[in-house]
Protein backbone atom coordinates (compact mmCIF):
# COMPACT_ATOMS: atom_id res chain seq x y z
CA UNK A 1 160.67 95.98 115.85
CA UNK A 2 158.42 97.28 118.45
CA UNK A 3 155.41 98.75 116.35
CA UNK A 4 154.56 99.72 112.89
CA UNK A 5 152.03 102.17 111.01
CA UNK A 6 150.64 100.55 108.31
CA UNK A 7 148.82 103.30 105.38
CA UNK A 8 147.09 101.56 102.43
CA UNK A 9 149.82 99.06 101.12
CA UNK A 10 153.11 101.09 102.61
CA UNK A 11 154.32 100.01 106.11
CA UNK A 12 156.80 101.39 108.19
CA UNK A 13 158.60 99.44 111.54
CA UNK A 14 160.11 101.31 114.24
CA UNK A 15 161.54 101.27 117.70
CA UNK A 16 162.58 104.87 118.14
CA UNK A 17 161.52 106.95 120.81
CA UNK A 18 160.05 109.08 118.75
CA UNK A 19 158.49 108.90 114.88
CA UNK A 20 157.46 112.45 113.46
CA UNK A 21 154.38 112.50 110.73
CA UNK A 22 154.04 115.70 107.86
CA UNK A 23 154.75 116.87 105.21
CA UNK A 24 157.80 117.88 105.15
CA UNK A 25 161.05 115.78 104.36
CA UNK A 26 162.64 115.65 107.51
CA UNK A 27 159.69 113.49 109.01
CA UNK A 28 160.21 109.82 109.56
CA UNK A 29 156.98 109.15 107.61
CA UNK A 30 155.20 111.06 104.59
CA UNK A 31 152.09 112.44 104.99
CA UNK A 32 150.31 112.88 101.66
CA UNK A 33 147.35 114.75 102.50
CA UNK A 34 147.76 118.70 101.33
CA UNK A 35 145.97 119.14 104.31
CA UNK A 36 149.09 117.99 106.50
CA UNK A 37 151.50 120.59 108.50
CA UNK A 38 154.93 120.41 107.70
CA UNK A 39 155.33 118.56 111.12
CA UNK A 40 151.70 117.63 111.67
CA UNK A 41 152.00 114.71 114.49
CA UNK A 42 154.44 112.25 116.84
CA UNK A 43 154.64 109.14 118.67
CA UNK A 44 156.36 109.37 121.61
CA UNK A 45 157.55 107.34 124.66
CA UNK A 46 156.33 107.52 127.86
CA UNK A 47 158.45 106.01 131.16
CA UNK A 48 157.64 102.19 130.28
CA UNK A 49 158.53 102.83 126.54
CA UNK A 50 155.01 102.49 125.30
CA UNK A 51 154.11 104.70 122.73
CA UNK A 52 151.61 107.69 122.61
CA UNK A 53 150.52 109.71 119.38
CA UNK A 54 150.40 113.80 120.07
CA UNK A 55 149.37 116.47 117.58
CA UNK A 56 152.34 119.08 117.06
CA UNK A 57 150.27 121.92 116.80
CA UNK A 58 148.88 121.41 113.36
CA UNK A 59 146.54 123.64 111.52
CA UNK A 60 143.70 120.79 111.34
CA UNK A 61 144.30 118.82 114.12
CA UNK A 62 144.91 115.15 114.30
CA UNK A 63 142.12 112.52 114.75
CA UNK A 64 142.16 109.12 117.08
CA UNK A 65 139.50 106.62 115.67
CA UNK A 66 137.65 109.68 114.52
CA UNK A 67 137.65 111.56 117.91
CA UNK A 68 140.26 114.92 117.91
CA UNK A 69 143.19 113.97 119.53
CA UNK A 70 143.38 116.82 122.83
CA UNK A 71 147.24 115.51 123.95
CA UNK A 72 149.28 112.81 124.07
CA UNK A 73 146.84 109.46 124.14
CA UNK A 74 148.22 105.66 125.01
CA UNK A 75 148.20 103.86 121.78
CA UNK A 76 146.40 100.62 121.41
CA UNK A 77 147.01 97.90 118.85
CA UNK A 78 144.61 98.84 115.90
CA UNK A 79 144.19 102.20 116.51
CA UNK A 80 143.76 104.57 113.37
CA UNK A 81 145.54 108.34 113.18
CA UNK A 82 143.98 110.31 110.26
CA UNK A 83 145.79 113.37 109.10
CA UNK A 84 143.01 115.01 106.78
CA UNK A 85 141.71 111.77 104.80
CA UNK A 86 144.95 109.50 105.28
CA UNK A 87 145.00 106.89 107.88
CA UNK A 88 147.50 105.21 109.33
CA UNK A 89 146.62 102.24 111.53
CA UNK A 90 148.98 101.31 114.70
CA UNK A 91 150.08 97.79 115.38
CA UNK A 92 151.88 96.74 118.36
CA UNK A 93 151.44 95.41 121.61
CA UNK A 94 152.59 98.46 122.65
CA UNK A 95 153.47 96.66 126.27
CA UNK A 96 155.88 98.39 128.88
CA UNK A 97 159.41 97.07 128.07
CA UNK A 98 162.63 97.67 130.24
CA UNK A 99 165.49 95.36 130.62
CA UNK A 100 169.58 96.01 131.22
CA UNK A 101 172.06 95.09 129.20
CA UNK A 102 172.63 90.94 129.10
CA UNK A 103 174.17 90.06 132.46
CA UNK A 104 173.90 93.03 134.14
CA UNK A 105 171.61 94.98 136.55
CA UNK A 106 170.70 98.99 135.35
CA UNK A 107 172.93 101.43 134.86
CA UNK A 108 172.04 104.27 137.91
CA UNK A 109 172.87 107.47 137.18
CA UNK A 110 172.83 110.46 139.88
CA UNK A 111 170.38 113.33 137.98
CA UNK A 112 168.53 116.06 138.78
CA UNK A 113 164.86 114.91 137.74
CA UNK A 114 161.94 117.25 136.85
CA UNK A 115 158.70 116.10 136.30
CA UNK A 116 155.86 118.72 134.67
CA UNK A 117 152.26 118.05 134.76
CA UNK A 118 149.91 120.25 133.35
CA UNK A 119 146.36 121.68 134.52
CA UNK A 120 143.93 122.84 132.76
CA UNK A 121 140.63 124.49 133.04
CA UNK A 122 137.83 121.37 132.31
CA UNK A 123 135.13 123.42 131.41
CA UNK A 124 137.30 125.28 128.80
CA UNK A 125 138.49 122.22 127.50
CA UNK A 126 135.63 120.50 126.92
CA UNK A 127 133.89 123.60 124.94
CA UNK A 128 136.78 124.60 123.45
CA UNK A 129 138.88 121.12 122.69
CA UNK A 130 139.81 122.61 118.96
CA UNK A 131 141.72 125.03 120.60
CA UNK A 132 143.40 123.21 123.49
CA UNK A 133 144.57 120.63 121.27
CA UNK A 134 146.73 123.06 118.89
CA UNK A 135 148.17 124.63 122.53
CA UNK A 136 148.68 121.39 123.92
CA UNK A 137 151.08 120.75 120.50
CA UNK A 138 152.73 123.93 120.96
CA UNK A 139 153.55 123.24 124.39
CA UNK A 140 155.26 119.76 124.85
CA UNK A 141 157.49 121.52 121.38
CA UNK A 142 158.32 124.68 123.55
CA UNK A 143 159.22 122.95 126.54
CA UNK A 144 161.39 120.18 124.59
CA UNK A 145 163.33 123.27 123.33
CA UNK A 146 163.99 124.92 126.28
CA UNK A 147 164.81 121.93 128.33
CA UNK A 148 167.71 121.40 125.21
CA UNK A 149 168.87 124.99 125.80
CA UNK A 150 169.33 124.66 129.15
CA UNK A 151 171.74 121.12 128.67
CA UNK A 152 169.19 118.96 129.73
CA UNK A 153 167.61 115.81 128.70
CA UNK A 154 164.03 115.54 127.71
CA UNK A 155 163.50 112.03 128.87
CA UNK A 156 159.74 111.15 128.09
CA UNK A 157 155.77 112.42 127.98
CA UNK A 158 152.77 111.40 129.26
CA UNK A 159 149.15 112.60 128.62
CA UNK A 160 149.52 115.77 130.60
CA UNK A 161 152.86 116.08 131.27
CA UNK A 162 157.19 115.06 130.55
CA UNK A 163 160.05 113.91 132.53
CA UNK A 164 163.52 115.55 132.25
CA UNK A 165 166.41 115.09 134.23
CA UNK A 166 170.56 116.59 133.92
CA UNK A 167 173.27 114.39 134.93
CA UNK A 168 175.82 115.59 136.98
CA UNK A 169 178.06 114.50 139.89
CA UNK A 170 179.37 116.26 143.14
CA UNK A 171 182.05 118.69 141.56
CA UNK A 172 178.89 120.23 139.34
CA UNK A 173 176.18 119.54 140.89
CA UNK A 174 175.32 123.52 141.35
CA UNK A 175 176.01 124.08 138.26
CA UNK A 176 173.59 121.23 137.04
CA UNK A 177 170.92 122.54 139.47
CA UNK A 178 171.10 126.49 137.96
CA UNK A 179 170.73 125.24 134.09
CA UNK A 180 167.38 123.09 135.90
CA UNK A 181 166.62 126.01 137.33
CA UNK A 182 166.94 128.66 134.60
CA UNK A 183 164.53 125.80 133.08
CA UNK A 184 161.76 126.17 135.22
CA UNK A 185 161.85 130.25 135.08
CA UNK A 186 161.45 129.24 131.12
CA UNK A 187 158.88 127.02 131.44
CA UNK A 188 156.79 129.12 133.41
CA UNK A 189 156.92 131.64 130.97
CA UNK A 190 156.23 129.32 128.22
CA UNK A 191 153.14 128.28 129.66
CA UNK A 192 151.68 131.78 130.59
CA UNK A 193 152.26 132.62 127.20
CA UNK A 194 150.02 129.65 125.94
CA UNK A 195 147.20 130.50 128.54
CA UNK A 196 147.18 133.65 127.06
CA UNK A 197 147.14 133.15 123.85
CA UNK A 198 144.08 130.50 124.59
CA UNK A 199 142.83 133.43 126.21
CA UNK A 200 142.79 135.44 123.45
CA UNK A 201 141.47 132.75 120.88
CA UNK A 202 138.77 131.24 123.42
CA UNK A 203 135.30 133.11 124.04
CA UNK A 204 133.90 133.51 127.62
CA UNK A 205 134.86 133.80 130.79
CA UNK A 206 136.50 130.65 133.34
CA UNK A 207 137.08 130.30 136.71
CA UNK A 208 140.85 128.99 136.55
CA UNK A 209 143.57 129.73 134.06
CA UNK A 210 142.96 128.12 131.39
CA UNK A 211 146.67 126.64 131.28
CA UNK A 212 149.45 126.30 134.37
CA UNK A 213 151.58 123.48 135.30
CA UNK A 214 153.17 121.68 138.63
CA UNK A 215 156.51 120.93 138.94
CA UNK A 216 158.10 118.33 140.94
CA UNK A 217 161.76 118.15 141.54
CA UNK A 218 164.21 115.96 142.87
CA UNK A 219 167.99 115.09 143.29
CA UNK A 220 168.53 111.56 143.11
CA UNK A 221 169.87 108.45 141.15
CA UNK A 222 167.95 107.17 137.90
CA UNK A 223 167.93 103.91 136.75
CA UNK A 224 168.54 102.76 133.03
CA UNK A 225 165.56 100.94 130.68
CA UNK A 226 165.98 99.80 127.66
CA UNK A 227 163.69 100.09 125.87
CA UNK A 228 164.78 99.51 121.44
CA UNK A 229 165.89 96.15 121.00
CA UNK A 230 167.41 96.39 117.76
CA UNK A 231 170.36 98.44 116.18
CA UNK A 232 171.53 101.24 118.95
CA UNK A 233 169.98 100.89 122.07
CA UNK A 234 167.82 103.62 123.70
CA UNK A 235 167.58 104.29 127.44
CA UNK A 236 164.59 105.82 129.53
CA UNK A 237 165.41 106.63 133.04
CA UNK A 238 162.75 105.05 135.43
CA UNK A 239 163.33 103.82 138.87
CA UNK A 240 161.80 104.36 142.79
CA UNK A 241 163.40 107.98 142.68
CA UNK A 242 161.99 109.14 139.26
CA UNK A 243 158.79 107.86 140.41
CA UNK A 244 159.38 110.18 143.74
CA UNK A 245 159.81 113.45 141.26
CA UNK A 246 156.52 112.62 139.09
CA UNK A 247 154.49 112.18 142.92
CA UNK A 248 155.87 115.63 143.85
CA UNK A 249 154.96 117.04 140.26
CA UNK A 250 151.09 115.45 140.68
CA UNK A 251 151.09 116.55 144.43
CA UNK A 252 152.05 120.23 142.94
CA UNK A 253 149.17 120.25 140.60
CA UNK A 254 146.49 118.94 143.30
CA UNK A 255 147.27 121.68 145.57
CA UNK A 256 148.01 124.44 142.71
CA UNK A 257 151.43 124.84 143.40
CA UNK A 258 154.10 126.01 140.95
CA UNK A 259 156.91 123.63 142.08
CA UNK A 260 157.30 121.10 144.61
CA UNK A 261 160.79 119.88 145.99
CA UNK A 262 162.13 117.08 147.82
CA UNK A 263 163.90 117.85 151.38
CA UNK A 264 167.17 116.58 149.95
CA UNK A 265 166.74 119.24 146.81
CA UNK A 266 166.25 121.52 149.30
CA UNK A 267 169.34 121.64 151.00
CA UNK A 268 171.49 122.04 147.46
CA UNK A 269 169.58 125.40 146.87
CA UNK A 270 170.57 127.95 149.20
CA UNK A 271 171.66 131.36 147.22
CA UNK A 272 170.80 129.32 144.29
CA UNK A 273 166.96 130.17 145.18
CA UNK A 274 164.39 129.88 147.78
CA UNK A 275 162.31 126.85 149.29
CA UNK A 276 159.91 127.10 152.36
CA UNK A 277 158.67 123.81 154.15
CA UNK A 278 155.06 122.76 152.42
CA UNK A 279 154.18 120.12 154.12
CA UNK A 280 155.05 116.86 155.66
CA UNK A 281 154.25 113.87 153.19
CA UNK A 282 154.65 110.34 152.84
CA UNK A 283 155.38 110.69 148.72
CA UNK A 284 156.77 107.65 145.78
CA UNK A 285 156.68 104.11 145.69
CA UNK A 286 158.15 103.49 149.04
CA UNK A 287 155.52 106.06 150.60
CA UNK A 288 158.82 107.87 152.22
CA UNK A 289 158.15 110.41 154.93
CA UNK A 290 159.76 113.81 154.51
CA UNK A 291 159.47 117.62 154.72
CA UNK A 292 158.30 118.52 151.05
CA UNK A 293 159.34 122.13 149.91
CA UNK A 294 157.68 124.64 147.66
CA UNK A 295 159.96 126.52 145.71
CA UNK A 296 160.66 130.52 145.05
CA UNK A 297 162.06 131.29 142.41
């Protein structure tokens, strides 16, 4: 068991990558509260396994040790999620945890990564956090979805952003890169529509959009963690290369770029779409020199 919510004298243990919290039946815990959404809040997994709560998008918002959760927020050991007046307190070292199978090294896989980070407008989302936080809900749901549609795999979150990759060999590797790509075109419209509907629910005027992301993308080989111990195992994909995509992805944001792409990505795109060179960079772990690409889509 890797961590357990604990709600006046009912516990519940879990190692899943993810543990939904509502209302409704289909959640892996009960809220009681009338005050709850169906599918009011979840904890997730980031890379290293460790979990983070989010908000879903609920009508009244979920608190963190009585501060409005804005995001996806590390969990600590002790912490307290209320949904309207019940708590539920969090208990787990919550530590990162990835190890192969017994006698063996990880699994590598050859994927297509893409890592999303989100930017926001500070200003907005400090006067208006109420607001962000339902959008922020919406968001990590609508992008889930159309990753799914498009065949992929929605790997993991973080507190602005996710990691997906599709797998794929050299026989469908074009293939694999069009579904990606059809992704992106759908995220980017998923997140205009957000900023505008914060727009439209948010009073006065800001210098930046209010909501936009950066993309980072990368053909490469992902490496297997494993991160439940118990019953079937789960696998996150980590690794130098995945760490490469999520660099291009925060470089993208810094310089307000839609999507950034590695040189190797860029030479399986051709009639697929359009990259032109951005600029030389020493990006991941390795701090690897190479021609990094912004993309047209």
């Amino acid at each position: 068991m890797r961590a357990k919510l604990i709600s006046n004298s009912e516990k519940w243990g879990f190692e899943q990558p993810r543990v939904s919290l509502g209302r409704s039946s289909k959640c892996d815990i009960r809220v009681s509260d009338i005050s709850a959404s169906r599918l009011h809040a979840q904890l997730r997994m980031d890379l290293n396994g460790c979990y983070l709560v989010m908000d879903c998008g609920s009508r009244n918002g979920t608190m963190l040790n009585d501060e409005l959760l804005v995001g996806p927020v590390l969990l600590k050991h002790n912490d307290v999620i209320r949904i309207g007046e019940q708590e539920f307190i969090f208990q787990g070292g919550n530590e990162p945890v990835g190890v192969p199978p017994r006698g063996k090294g990880p699994a590598k896989h050859s994927i297509i990564m893409m890592a999303v980070r989100l930017r926001e407008d500070e200003k907005a989302l400090q006067e208006e956090s109420a607001a962000y936080s339902c959008a922020f809900g919406q968001w990590f749901e609508a992008q889930e979805e159309a990753v799914l549609a498009q065949e992929g795999v929605f790997d993991s979150i973080d507190r602005r952003g996710f990691f997906a990759y599709w797998p794929t060999e050299e026989k469908i590797i074009r293939h694999s890169i069009a579904l990606m790509l059809a992704f992106v075109k759908q995220s980017q419209k998923i997140t205009s529509g957000m900023a505008e509907e914060l727009k439209q629910a948010i009073a006065g005027q800001y210098a930046r959009p209010l909501l936009s992301v950066g993309s980072g993308l990368h053909y490469g080989t992902g490496e297997e963690q494993r991160v439940a111990t118990q019953g079937e195992p789960y696998f996150l994909m980590g690794g130098e290369e995945v760490e490469l995509a999520l660099d291009l992805a925060g470089r993208a944001v810094e310089a307000g770029e839609a999507v950034l792409c590695s040189e190797k990505t860029q030479a399986l795109l051709p009639d697929l779409s359009s990259a032109t060179p951005f600029a030389m960079s020493t990006v991941g772990p390795r701090k690897q020199a190479m021609l990094v690409y912004k993309l047209r889509l």
